[in-house]
Every structure is written in structure tokens, then in C-alpha cells.
N, C-alpha and C. Protein backbone atom coordinates (compact mmCIF):
# COMPACT_ATOMS: atom_id res chain seq x y z
N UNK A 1 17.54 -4.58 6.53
CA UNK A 1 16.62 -5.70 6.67
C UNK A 1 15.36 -5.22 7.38
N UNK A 2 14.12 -5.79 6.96
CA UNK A 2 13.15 -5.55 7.52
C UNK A 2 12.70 -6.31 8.36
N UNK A 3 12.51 -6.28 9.36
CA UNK A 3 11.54 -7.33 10.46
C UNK A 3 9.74 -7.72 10.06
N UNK A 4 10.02 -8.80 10.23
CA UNK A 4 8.59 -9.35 9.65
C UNK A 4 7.52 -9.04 10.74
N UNK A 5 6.15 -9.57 10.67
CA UNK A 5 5.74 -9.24 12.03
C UNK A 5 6.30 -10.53 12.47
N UNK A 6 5.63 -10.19 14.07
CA UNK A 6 6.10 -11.30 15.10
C UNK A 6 5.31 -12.49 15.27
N UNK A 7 3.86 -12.21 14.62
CA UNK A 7 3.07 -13.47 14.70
C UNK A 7 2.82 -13.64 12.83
N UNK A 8 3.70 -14.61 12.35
CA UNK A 8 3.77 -14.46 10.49
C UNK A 8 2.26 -14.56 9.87
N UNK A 9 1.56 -15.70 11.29
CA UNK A 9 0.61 -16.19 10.33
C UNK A 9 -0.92 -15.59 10.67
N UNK A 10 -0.46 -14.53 11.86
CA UNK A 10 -2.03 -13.73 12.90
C UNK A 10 -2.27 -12.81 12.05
N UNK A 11 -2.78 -12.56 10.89
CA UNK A 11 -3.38 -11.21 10.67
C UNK A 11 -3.76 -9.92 11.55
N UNK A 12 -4.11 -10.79 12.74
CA UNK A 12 -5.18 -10.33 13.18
C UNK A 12 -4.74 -9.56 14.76
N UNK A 13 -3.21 -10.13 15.28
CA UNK A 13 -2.90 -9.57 16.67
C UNK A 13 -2.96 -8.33 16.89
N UNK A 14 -2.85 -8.16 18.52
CA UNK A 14 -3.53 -6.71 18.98
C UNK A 14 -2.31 -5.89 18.14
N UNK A 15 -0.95 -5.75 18.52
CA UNK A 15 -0.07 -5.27 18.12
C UNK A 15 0.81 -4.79 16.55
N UNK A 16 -0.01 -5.89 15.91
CA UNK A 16 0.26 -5.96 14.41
C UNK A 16 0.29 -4.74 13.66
N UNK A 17 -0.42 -3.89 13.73
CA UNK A 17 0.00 -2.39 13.23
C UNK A 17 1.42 -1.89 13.76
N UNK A 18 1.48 -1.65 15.28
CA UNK A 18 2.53 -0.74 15.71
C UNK A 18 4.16 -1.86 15.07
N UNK A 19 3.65 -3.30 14.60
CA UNK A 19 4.78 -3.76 14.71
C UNK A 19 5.19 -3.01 13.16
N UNK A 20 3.79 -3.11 12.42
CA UNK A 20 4.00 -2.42 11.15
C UNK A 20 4.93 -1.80 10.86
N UNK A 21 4.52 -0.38 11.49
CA UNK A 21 5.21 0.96 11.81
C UNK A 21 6.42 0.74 12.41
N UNK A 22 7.30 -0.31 13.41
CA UNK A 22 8.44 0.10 13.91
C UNK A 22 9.02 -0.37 12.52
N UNK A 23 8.95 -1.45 11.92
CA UNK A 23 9.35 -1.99 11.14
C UNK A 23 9.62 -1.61 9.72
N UNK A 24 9.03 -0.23 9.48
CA UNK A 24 8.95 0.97 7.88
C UNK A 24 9.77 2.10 8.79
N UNK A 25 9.74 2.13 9.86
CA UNK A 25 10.37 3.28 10.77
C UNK A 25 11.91 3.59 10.08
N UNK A 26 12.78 2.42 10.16
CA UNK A 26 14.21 2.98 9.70
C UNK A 26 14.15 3.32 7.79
N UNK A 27 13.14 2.59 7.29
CA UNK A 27 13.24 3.02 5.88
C UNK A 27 12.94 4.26 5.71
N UNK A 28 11.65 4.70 6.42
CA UNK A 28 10.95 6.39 6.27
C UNK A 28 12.34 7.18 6.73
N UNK A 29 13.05 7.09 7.40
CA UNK A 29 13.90 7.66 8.25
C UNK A 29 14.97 8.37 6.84
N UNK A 30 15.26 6.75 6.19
CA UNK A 30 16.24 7.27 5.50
C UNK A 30 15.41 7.82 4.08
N UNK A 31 14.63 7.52 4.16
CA UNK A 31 13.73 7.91 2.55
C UNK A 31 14.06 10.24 3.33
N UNK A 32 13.64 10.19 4.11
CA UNK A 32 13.76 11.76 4.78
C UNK A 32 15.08 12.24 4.60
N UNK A 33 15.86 11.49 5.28
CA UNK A 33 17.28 11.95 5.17
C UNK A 33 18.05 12.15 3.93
N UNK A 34 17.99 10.97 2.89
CA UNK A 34 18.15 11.32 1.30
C UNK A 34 17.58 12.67 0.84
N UNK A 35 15.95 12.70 0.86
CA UNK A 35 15.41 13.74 0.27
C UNK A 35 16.11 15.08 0.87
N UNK A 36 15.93 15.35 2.36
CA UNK A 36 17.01 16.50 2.77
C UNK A 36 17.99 16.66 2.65
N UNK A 37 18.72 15.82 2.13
CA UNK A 37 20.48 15.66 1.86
C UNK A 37 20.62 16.35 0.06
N UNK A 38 19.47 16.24 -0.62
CA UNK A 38 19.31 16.81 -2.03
C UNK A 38 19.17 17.93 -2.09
N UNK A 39 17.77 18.73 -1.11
CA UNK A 39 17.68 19.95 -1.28
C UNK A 39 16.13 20.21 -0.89
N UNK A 40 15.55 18.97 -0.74
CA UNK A 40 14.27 18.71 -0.67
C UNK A 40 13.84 19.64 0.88
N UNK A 41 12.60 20.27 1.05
CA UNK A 41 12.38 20.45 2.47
C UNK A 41 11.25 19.13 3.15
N UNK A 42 11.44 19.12 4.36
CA UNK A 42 10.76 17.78 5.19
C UNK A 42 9.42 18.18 4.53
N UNK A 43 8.67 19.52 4.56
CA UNK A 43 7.56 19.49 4.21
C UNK A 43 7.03 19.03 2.73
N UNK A 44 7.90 19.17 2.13
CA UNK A 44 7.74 18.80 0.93
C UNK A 44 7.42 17.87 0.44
N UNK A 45 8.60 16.76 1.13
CA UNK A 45 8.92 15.56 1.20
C UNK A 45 7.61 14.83 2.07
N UNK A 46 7.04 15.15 2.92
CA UNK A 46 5.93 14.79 4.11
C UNK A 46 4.81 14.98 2.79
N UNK A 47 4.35 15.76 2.12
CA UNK A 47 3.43 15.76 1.26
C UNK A 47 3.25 15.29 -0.27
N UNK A 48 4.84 15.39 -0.96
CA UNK A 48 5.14 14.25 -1.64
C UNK A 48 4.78 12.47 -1.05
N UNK A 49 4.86 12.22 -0.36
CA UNK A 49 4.67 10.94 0.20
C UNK A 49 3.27 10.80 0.70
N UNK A 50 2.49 11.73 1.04
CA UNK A 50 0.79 11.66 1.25
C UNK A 50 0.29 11.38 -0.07
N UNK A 51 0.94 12.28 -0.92
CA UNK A 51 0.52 12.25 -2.35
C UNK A 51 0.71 10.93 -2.92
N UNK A 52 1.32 10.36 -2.50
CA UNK A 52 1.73 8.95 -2.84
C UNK A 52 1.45 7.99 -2.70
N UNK A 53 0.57 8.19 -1.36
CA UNK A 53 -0.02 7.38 -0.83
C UNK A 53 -1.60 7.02 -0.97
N UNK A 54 -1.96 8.76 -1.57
CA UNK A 54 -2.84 8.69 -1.99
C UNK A 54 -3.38 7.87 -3.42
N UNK A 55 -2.31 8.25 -4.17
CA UNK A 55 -2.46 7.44 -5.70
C UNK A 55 -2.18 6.11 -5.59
N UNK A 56 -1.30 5.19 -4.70
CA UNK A 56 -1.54 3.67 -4.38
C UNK A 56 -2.95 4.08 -3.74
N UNK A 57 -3.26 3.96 -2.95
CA UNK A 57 -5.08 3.73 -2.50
C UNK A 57 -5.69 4.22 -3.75
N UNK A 58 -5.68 5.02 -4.67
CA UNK A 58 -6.80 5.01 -5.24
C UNK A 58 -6.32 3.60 -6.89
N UNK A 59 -5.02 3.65 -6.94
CA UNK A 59 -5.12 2.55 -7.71
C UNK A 59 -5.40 1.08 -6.87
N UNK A 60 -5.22 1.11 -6.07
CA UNK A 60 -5.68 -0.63 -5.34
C UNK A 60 -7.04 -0.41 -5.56
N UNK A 61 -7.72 0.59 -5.54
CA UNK A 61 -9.50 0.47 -5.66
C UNK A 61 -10.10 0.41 -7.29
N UNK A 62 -9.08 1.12 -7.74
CA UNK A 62 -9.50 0.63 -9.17
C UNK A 62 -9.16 -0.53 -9.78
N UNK A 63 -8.01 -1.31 -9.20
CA UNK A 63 -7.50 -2.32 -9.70
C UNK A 63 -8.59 -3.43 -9.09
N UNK A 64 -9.29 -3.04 -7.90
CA UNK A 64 -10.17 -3.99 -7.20
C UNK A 64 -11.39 -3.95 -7.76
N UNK A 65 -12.19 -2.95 -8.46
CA UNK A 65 -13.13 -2.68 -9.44
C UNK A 65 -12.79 -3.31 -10.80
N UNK A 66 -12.10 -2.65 -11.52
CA UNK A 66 -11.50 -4.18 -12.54
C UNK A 66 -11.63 -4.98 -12.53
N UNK A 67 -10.96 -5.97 -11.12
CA UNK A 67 -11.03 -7.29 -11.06
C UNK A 67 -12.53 -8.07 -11.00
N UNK A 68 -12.92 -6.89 -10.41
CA UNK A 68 -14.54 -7.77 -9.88
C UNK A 68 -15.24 -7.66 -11.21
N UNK A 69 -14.93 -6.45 -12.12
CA UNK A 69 -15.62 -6.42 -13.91
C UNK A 69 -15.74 -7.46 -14.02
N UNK A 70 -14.21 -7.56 -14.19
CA UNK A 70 -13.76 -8.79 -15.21
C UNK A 70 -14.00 -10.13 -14.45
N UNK A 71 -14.54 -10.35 -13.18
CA UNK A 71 -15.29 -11.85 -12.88
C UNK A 71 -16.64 -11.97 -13.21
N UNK A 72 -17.24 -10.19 -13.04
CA UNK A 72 -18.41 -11.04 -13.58
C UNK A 72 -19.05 -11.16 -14.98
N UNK A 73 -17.76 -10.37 -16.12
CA UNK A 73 -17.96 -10.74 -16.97
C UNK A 73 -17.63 -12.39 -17.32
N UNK A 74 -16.55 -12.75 -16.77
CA UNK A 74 -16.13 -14.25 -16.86
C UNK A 74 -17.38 -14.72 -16.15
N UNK A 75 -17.89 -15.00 -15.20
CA UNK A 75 -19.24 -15.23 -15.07
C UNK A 75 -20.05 -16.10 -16.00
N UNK A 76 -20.69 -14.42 -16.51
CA UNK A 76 -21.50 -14.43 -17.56
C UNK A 76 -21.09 -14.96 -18.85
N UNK A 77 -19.93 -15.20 -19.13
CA UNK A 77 -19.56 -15.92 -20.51
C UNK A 77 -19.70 -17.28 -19.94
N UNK A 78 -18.98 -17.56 -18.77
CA UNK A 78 -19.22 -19.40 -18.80
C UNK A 78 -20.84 -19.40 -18.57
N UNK A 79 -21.52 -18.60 -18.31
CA UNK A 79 -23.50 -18.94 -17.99
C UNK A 79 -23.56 -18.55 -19.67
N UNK A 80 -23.35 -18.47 -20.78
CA UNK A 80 -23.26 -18.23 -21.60
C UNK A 80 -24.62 -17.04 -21.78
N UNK A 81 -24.55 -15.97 -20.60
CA UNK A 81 -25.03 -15.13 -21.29
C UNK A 81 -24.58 -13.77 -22.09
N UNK A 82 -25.08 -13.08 -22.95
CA UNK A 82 -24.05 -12.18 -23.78
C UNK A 82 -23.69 -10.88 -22.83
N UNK A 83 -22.81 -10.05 -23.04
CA UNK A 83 -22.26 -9.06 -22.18
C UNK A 83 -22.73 -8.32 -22.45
């Protein structure tokens, strides 16, 4: 089970990151321990997962470029001007 944060509805509290982090803490733990239990080395595994992290961030930015296309093409069709 994961712990939610402690304030559901504060975006914004001082603590809200570290609660982040305790709270992915036991999953990373075992995501490590699987991979070393296969054959994997930590380093490997530590840069497999940067790598991973890297390709979610760069798809949330393209998916966020998309979205904004495609409003202001919707936009421009309800102002009925042509694209």
C-alpha cells in the first residue's frame, strides 16, 4: 500500500515532496531487489530507471505540445478560420 500525502488537498505544503519520496521509497526498494535477484547490477538498474525517467518527461512534453496544437486548432475551426 501506498501512503497518500498527508495534506490530500495542499498541493502546495512545505513537506509534500519528502512525503513523496518516503512514500515510492518501499516500491524503489523492491523494484532494486527484483532486478538484483535476476542478475541485473544496481548500476544498471540505477540507469535503466534514469533512462526511464527520462522518456516519461520527454513524452509528458510532447503530449503537452499536442494538446495545446490541437486547442488551437479547435480554436480556429470554431472562429471558423481555415488551418
Amino acid at each position: 500500500m501506498i501512503d497518500p500525502p498527508r495534506h490530500l488537498h495542499d498541493h502546495d505544503y512545505a513537506d509534500r515532496a519528502l512525503d513523496c519520496q518516503e512514500a515510492m521509497e518501499p516500491g524503489f526498494q523492491a523494484i532494486i531487489d527484483c532486478m538484483l535477484e535476476v542478475g541485473w547490477t544496481r548500476s544498471e538498474t540505477l540507469r535503466a530507471l534514469k533512462r526511464l525517467i527520462a522518456a516519461d518527461n520527454m513524452t509528458q512534453k510532447e503530449n503537452a505540445k499536442t494538446e495545446a496544437e490541437l486547442a488551437i486548432a479547435r480554436a480556429m475551426v470554431r472562429a471558423g478560420k481555415p488551418l
